[in-house]
Protein backbone atom coordinates (compact mmCIF):
# COMPACT_ATOMS: atom_id res chain seq x y z
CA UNK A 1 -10.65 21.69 -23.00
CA UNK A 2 -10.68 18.19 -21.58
CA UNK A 3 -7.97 16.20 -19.76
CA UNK A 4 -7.46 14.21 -22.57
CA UNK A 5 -4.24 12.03 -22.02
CA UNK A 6 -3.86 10.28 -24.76
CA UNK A 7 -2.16 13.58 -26.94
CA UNK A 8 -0.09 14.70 -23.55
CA UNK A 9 -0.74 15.79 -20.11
CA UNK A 10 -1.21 18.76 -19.18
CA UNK A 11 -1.15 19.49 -15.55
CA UNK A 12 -3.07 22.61 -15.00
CA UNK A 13 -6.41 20.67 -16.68
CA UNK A 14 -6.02 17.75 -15.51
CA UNK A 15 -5.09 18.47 -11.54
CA UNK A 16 -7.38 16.38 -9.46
CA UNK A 17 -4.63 14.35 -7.32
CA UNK A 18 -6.55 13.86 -4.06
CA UNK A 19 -3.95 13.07 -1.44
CA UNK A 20 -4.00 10.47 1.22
CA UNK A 21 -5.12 6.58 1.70
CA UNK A 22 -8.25 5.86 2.30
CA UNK A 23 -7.46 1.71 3.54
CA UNK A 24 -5.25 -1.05 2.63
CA UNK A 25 -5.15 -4.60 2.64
CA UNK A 26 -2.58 -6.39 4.09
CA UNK A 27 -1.18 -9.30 2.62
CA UNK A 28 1.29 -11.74 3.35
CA UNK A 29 3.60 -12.54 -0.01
CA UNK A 30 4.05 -16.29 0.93
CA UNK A 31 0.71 -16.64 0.53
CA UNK A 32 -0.06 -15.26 -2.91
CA UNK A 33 -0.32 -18.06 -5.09
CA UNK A 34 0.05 -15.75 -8.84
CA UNK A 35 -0.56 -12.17 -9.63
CA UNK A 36 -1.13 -11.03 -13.47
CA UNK A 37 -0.47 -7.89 -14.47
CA UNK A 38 -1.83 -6.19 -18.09
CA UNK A 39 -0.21 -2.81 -19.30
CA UNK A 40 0.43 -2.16 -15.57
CA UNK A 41 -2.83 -3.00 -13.91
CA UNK A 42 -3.16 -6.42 -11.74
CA UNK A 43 -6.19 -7.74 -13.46
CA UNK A 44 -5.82 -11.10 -11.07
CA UNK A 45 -5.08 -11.92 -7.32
CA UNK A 46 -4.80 -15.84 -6.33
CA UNK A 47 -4.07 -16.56 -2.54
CA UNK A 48 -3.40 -20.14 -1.46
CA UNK A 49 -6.05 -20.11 0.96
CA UNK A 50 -8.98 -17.97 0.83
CA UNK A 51 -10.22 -14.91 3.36
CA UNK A 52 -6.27 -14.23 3.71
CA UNK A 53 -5.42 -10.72 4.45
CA UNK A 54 -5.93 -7.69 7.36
CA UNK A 55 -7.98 -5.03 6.41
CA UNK A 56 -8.05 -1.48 7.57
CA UNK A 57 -9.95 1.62 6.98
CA UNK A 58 -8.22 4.38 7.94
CA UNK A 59 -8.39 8.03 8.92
CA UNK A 60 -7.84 10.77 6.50
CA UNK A 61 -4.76 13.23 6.20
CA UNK A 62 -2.55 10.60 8.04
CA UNK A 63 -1.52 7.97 5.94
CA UNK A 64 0.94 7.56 2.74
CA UNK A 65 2.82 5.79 0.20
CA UNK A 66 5.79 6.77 -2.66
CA UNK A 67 6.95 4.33 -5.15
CA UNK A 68 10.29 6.53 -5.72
CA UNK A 69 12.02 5.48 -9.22
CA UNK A 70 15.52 4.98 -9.68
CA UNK A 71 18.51 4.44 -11.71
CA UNK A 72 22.38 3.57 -11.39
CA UNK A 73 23.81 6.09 -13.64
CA UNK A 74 26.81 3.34 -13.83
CA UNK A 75 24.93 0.29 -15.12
CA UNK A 76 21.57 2.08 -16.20
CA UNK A 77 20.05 -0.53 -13.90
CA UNK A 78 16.95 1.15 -12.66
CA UNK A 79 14.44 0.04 -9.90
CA UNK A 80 11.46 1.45 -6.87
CA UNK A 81 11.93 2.48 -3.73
CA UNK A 82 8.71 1.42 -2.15
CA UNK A 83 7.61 3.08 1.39
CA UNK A 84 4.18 3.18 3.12
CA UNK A 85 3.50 5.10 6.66
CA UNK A 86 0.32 3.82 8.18
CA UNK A 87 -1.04 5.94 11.45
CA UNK A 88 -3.35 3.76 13.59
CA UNK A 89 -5.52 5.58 16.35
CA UNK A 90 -5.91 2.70 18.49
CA UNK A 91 -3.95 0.09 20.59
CA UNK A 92 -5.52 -3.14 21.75
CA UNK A 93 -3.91 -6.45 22.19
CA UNK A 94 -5.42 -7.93 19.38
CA UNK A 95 -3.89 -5.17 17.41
CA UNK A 96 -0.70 -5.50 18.70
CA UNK A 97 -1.01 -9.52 17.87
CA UNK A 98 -1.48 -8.40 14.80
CA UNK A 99 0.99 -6.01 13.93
CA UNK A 100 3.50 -8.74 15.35
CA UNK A 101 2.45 -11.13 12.30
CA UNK A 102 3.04 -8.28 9.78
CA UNK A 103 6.31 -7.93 11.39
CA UNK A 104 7.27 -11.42 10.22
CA UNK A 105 6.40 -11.64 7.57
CA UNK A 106 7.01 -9.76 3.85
CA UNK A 107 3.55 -7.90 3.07
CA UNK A 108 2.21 -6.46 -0.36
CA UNK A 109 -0.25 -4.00 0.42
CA UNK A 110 -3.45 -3.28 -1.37
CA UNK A 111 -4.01 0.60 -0.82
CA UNK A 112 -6.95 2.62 -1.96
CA UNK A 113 -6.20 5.86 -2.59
CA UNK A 114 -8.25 9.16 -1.54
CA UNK A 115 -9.84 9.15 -5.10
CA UNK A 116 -11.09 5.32 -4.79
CA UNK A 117 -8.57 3.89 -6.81
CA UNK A 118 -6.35 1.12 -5.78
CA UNK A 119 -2.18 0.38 -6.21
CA UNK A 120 -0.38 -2.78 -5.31
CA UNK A 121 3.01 -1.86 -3.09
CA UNK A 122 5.21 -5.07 -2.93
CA UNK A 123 4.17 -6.81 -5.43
CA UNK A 124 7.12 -9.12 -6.59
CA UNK A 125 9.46 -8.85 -3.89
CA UNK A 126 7.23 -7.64 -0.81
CA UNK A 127 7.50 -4.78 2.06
CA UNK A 128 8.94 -5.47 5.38
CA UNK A 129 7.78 -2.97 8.92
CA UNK A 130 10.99 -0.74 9.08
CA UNK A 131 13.06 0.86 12.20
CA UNK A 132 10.50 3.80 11.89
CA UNK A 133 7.57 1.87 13.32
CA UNK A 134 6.37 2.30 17.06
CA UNK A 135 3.72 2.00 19.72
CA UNK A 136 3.24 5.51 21.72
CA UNK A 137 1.12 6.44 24.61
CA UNK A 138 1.54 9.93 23.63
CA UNK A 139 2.21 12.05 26.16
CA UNK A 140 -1.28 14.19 26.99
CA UNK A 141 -4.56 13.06 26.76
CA UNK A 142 -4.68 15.17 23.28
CA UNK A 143 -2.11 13.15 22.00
CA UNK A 144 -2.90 9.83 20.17
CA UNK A 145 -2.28 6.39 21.99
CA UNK A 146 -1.79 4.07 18.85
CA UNK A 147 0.91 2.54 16.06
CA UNK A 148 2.55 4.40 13.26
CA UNK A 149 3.87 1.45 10.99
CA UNK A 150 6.48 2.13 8.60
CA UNK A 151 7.29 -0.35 5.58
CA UNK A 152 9.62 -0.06 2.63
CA UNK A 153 10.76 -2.36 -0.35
CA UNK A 154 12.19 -2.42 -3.53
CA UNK A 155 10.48 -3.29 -6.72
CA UNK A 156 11.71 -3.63 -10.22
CA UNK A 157 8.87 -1.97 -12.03
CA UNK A 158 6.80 0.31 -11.47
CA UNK A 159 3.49 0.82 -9.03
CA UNK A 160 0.57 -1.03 -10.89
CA UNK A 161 -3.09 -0.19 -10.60
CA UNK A 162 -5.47 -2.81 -9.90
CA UNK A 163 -8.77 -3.52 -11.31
CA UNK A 164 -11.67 -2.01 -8.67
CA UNK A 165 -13.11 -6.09 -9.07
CA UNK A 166 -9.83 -7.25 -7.67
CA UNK A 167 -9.17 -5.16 -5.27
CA UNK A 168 -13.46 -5.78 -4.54
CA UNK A 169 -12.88 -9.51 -3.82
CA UNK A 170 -9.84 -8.81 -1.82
CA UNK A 171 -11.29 -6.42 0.78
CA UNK A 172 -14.63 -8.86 1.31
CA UNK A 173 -11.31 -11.91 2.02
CA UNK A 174 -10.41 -9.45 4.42
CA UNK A 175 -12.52 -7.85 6.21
């Protein structure tokens, strides 16, 4: 039997949910000019300048995202909570410049997952680095000397796709 999920889902078939992030593209919301989205898959990314955008490939098993949903059981308002954890083995000064800009600024973030897809966190109303980001020496030479960057966000609706040609073009801008 196939995972066919157009009559269902059913999750012993069709379990082939490959954790993790594979990279992301970082983006700086002031500086996307319009974003269309078709039965909840950005189909088109304008910036206002080209070759906009921070690109990073990233190690396996240390990354993640949720796109929590949620609902007011008062007003039956309902909405995403939006977080992203990004482990980075390294710490230069450039990277640190970097990560300073981010910090300024409200980011949506182009992430490709472990199975080569791609998701857009922030798309309408952005991400901003959180209280749980830092820069550690660790404290042994085993231990990692980089950032772990922390980001949350709310969003209205919920956690598109986007189109492998979009998300394409936006990783040659970036990289």
């Amino acid at each position: 039997m196939a995972c066919d999920l157009t009559s269902g889902f059913n999750d012993r078939l069709c379990a082939d949910g490959k954790g993790g992030i594979k990279s992301m593209v970082i983006l700086v919301l002031d500086e996307i000019d319009s974003i269309t989205v078709v039965a909840n898959e950005v189909t088109a990314l304008t910036q206002l300048l080209p070759n906009q955008g921070y690109y990073y490939q990233l190690r396996s098993n240390l990354s993640s995202y949720t796109s929590s949903p949620r609902r007011n059981e008062e007003n039956g308002t309902t909405w995403y909570d939006q977080t992203l954890n990004v482990v980075l083995n390294s710490d230069t000064k450039e990277l640190r410049a970097e990560i300073d800009l981010i910090l300024k600024n409200l980011c949506v973030m182009l992430i490709e997952k472990a199975d080569g897809t791609f998701v857009l966190l922030g798309m309408n109303d952005g991400l901003y680095m959180s209280d749980g980001s830092e820069n550690t020496s660790g404290v042994t030479r085993e231990d990692r000397n980089g950032h772990t960057l922390s980001f949350v966000g709310t969003e209205s609706l919920p956690l598109p796709d986007v189109a492998s040609i979009v998300a394409s073009v936006l990783i040659t801008d970036a990289a």
